[in-house]
Protein backbone atom coordinates (compact mmCIF):
# COMPACT_ATOMS: atom_id res chain seq x y z
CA UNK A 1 -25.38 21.69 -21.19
CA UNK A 2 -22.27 21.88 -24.02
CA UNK A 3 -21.10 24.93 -25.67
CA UNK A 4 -17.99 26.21 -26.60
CA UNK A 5 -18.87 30.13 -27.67
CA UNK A 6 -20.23 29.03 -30.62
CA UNK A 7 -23.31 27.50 -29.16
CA UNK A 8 -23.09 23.66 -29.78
CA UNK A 9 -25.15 21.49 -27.38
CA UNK A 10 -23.27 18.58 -28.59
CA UNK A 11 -20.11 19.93 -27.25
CA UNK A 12 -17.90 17.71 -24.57
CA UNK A 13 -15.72 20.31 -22.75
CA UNK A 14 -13.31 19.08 -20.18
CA UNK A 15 -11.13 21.16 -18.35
CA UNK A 16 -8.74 20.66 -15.25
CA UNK A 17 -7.26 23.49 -12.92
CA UNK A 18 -6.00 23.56 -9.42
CA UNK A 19 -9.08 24.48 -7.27
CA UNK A 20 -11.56 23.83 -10.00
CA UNK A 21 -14.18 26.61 -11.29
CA UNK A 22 -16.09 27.36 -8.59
CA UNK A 23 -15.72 28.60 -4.67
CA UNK A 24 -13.40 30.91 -3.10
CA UNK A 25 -10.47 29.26 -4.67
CA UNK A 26 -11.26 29.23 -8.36
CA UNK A 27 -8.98 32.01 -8.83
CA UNK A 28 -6.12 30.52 -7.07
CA UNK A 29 -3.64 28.85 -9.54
CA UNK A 30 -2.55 25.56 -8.63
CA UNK A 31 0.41 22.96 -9.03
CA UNK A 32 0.63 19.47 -7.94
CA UNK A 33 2.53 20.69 -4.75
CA UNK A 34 0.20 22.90 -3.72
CA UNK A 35 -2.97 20.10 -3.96
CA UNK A 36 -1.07 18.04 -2.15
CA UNK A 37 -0.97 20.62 0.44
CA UNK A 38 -4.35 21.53 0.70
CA UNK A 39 -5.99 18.21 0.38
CA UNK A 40 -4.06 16.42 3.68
CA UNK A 41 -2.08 13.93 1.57
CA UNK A 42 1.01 16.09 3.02
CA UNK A 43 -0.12 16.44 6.08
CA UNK A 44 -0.87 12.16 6.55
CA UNK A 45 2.50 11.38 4.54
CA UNK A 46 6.30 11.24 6.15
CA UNK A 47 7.60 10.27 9.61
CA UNK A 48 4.62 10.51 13.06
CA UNK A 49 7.13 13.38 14.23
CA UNK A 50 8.71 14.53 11.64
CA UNK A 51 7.34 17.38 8.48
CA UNK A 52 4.77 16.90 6.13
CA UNK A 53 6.12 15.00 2.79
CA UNK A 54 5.61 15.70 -0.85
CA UNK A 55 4.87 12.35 -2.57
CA UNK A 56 7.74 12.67 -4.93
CA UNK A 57 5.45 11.94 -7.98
CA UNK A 58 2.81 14.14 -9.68
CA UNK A 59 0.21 12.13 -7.67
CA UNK A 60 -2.46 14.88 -7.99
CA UNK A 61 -1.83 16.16 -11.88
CA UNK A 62 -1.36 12.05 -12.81
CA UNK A 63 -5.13 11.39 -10.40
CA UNK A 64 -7.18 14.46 -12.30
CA UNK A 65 -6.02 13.61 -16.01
CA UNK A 66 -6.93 10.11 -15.42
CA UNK A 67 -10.25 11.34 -13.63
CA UNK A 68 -11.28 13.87 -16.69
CA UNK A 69 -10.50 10.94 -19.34
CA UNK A 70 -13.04 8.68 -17.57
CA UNK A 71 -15.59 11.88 -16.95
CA UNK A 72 -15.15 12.52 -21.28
CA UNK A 73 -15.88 8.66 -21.42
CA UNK A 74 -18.82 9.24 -19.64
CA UNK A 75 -19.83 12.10 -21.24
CA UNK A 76 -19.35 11.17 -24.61
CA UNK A 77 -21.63 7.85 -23.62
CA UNK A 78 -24.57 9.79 -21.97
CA UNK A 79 -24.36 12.15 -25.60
CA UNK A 80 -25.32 8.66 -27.00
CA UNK A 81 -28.62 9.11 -25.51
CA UNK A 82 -29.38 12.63 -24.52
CA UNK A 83 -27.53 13.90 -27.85
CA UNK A 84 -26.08 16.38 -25.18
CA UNK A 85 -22.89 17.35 -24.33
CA UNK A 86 -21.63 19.16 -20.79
CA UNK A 87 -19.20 20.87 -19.10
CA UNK A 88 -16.66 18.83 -17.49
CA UNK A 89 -14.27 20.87 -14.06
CA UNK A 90 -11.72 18.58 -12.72
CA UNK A 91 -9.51 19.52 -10.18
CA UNK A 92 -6.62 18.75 -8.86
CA UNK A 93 -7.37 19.21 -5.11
CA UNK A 94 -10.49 16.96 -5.70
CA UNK A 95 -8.16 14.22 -6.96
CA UNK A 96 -6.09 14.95 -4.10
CA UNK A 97 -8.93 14.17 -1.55
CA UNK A 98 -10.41 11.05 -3.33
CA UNK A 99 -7.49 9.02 -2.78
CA UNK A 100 -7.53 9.69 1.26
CA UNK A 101 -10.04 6.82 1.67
CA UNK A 102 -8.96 5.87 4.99
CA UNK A 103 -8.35 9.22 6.08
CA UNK A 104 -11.74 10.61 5.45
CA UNK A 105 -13.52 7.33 6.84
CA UNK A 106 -11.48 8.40 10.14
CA UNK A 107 -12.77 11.80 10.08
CA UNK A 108 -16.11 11.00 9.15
CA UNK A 109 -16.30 8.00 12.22
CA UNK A 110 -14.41 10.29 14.64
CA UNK A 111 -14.53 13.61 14.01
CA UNK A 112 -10.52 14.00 14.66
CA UNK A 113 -7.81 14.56 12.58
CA UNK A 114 -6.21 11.01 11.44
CA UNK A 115 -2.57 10.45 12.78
CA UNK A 116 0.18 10.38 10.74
CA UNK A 117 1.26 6.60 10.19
CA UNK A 118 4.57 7.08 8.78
CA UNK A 119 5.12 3.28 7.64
CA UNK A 120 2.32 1.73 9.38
CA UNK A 121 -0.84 0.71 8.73
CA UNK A 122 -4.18 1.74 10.26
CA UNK A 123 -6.02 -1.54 10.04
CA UNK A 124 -3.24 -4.28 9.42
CA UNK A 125 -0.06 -5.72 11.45
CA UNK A 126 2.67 -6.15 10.89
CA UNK A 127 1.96 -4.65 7.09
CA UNK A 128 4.96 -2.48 6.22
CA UNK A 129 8.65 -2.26 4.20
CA UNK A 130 11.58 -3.89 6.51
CA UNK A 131 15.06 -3.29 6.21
CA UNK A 132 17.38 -6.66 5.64
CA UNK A 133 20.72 -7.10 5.78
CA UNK A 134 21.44 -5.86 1.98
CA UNK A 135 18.05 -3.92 1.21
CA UNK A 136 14.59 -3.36 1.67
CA UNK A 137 11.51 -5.71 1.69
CA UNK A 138 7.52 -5.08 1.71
CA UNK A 139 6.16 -7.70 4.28
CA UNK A 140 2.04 -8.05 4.72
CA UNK A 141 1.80 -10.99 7.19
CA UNK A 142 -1.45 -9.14 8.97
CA UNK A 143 -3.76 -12.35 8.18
CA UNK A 144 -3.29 -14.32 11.15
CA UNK A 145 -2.00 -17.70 9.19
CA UNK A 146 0.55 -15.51 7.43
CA UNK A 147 1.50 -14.07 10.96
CA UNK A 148 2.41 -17.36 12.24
CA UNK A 149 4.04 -18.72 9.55
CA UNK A 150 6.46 -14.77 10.04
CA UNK A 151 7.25 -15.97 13.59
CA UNK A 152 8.51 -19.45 12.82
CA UNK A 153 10.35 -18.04 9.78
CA UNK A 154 12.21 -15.49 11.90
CA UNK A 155 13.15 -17.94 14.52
CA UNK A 156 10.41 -16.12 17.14
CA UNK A 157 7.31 -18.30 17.48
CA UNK A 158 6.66 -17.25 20.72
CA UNK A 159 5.74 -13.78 19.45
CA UNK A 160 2.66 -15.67 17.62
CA UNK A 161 1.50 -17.03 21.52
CA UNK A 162 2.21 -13.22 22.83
CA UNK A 163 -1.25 -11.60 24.15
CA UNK A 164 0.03 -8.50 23.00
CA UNK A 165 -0.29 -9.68 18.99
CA UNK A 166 -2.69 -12.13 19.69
CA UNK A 167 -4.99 -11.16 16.83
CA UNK A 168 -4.56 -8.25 13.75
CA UNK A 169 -5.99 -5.27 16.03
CA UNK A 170 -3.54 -6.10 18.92
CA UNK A 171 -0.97 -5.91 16.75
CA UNK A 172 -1.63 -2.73 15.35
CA UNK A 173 -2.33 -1.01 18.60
CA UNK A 174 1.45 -2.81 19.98
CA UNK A 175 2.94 -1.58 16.55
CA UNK A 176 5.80 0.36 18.44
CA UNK A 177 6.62 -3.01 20.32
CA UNK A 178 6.51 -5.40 17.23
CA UNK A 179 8.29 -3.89 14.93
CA UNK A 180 11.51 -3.63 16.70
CA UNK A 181 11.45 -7.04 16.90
CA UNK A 182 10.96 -8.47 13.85
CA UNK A 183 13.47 -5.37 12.08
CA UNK A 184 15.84 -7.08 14.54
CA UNK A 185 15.54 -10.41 13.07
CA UNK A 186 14.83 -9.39 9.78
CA UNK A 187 18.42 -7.66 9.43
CA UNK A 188 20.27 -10.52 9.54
CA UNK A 189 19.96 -11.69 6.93
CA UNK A 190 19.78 -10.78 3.10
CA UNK A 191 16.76 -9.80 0.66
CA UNK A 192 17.35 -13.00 -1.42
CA UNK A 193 16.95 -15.45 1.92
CA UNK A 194 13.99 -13.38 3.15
CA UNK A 195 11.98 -13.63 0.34
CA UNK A 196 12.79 -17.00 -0.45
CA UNK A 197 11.55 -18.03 2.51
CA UNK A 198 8.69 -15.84 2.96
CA UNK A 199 7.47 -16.97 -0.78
CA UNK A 200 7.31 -20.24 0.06
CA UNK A 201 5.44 -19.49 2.87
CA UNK A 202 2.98 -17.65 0.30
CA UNK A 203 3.22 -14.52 2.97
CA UNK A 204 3.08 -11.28 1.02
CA UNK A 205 6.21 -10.01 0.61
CA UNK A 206 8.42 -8.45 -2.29
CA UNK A 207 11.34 -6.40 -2.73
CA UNK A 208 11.40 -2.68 -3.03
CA UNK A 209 13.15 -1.43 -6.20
CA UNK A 210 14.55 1.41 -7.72
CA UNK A 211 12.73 2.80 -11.05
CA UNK A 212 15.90 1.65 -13.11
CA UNK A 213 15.43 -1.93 -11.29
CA UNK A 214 11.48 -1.66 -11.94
CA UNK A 215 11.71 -1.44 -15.57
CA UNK A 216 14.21 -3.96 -15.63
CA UNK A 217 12.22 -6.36 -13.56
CA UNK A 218 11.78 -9.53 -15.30
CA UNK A 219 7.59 -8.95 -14.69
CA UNK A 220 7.59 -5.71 -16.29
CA UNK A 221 9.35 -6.71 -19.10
CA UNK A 222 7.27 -9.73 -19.55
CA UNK A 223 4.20 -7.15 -19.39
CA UNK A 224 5.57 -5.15 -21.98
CA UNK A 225 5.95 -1.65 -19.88
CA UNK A 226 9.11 -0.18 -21.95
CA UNK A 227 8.61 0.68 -25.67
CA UNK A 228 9.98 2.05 -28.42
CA UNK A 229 7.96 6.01 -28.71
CA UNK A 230 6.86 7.63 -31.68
CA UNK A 231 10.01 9.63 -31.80
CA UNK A 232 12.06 6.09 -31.34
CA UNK A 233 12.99 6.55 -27.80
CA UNK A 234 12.20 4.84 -24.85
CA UNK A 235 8.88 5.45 -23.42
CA UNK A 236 6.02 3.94 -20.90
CA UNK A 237 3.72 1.87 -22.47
CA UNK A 238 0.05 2.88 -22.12
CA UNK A 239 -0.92 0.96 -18.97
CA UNK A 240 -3.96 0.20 -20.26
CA UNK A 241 -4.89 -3.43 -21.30
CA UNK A 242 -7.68 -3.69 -23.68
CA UNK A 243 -7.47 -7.21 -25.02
CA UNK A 244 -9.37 -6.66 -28.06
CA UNK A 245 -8.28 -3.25 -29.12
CA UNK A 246 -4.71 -2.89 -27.36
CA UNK A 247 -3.58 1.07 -26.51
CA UNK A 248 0.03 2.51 -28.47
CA UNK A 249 2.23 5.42 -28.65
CA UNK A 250 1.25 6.70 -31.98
CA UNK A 251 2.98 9.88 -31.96
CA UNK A 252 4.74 11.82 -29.76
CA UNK A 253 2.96 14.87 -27.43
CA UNK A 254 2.44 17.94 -29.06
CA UNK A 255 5.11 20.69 -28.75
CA UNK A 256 3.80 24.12 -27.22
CA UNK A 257 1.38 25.83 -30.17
CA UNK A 258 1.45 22.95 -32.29
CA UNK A 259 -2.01 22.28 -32.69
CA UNK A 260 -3.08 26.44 -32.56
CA UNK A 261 -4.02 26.53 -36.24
CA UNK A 262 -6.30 23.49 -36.45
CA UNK A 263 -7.89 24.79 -33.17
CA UNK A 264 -8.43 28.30 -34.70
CA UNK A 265 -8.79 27.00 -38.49
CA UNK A 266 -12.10 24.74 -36.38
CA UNK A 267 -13.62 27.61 -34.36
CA UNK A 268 -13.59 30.20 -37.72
CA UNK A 269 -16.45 27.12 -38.99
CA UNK A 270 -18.87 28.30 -36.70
């Protein structure tokens, strides 16, 4: 099960790589980009006619560290009772293809290849960010008392008597017909009225921020987000929150070779 060369069953060994360390790919080096590419999140991401897009953060090197710290959790646990430890191969293309849930349910149900959605949604309408007259808005108004409560809002209420987005699945197959109209409305006025109104509506509905405006958000700094590192800059807070034994930044991560002569002082025991 465990060993690390030095033959230690108790041993928990975790390691993450592009393709993983097996198949015809093991070999192949991987980045971020590159799982991205190969596991379809390109391919379903950007504009119905437009190219593939690159989720601009590290979606699939964030996914697989997070995966491999549960999988050393759950090693360490089953240890507990077999007094074993085991290999652990994470990959980033695997983390890639776990978070296409709706994707792969299409493929599996209809053996096609899922459209690109661009801003859409495959299973709610209208569900989607909107433009307004000074910025941008996410609106979910798919549920139909949500939807309409939208068309009175917007000055439309006919729209909610309209066979065409009679119920949720009409809507989403008459996407390209809705959506002009409620952008139109929408415009007119700012982010501050819109959400005002939508709130107190309870329709789900926010504004879409910057990261500078994100970590400034009243709600993130209530939650605590932005500390003060080990090095006594600025940093992320652990998002992690364990009310009995709460995560910190302890000390800052390791420089390259920092750690090389505990590692090699610890293999020279066996």
């Amino acid at each position: 099960m465990g060993g690390d060369g030095r033959g230690d069953p108790r041993l928990v060994y975790a390691s993450i790589s592009g393709f993983g360390q097996t198949g015809p790919w093991a070999a192949h080096g991987g980045l971020d980009m590159m799982a991205q590419g190969m596991s379809g999140l390109m391919a379903g991401n950007g504009p119905p006619d437009g190219e593939p897009y690159r989720l601009p953060v590290a979606i699939t090197d964030v996914t697989s560290g997070m995966y491999a710290a549960i999988a050393v959790l759950g090693a360490l646990q089953a240890r507990q009772r077999t007094g074993l430890g085991q290999r652990i191969d994470q990959s980033l293309l695997e983390a890639g293809l776990s978070l296409g849930v709706y994707e792969a349910a299409h493929v599996f149900s209809q053996g096609t290849k899922p459209p690109r959605m661009g801003q859409l949604h495959r299973g709610s309408a209208p569900y989607r960010v909107f433009r307004t007259r000074d910025g941008w808005i996410t609106l979910g108004a798919s549920k139909e008392k949500f939807w309409r409560a939208l068309c009175g809002i917007i000055g439309l209420p006919e729209l909610a008597e309209d066979p065409r987005f009679a119920v949720n699945a009409k809507r989403v197959a008459n996407n390209a017909a809705l959506i002009p109209l409620i952008q139109a409305r929408l415009e007119a006025a700012d982010n501050a009225h819109w959400l005002t109104a939508l709130g107190e509506a309870g329709i789900p509905c926010e504004p879409v921020l910057s990261y500078d405006e994100a970590l400034a958000h009243p709600q993130a700094q209530a939650r605590g987000v932005v500390v003060d590192g080990a090095d006594g800059k600025p940093a992320l807070a652990p998002p992690l929150r364990l009310g009995g034994t709460p995560a910190s930044l302890r000390r800052p991560a390791p420089t390259l070779g920092e750690h090389d002569a505990e590692i090699r002082a610890w293999l020279a025991e066996g």
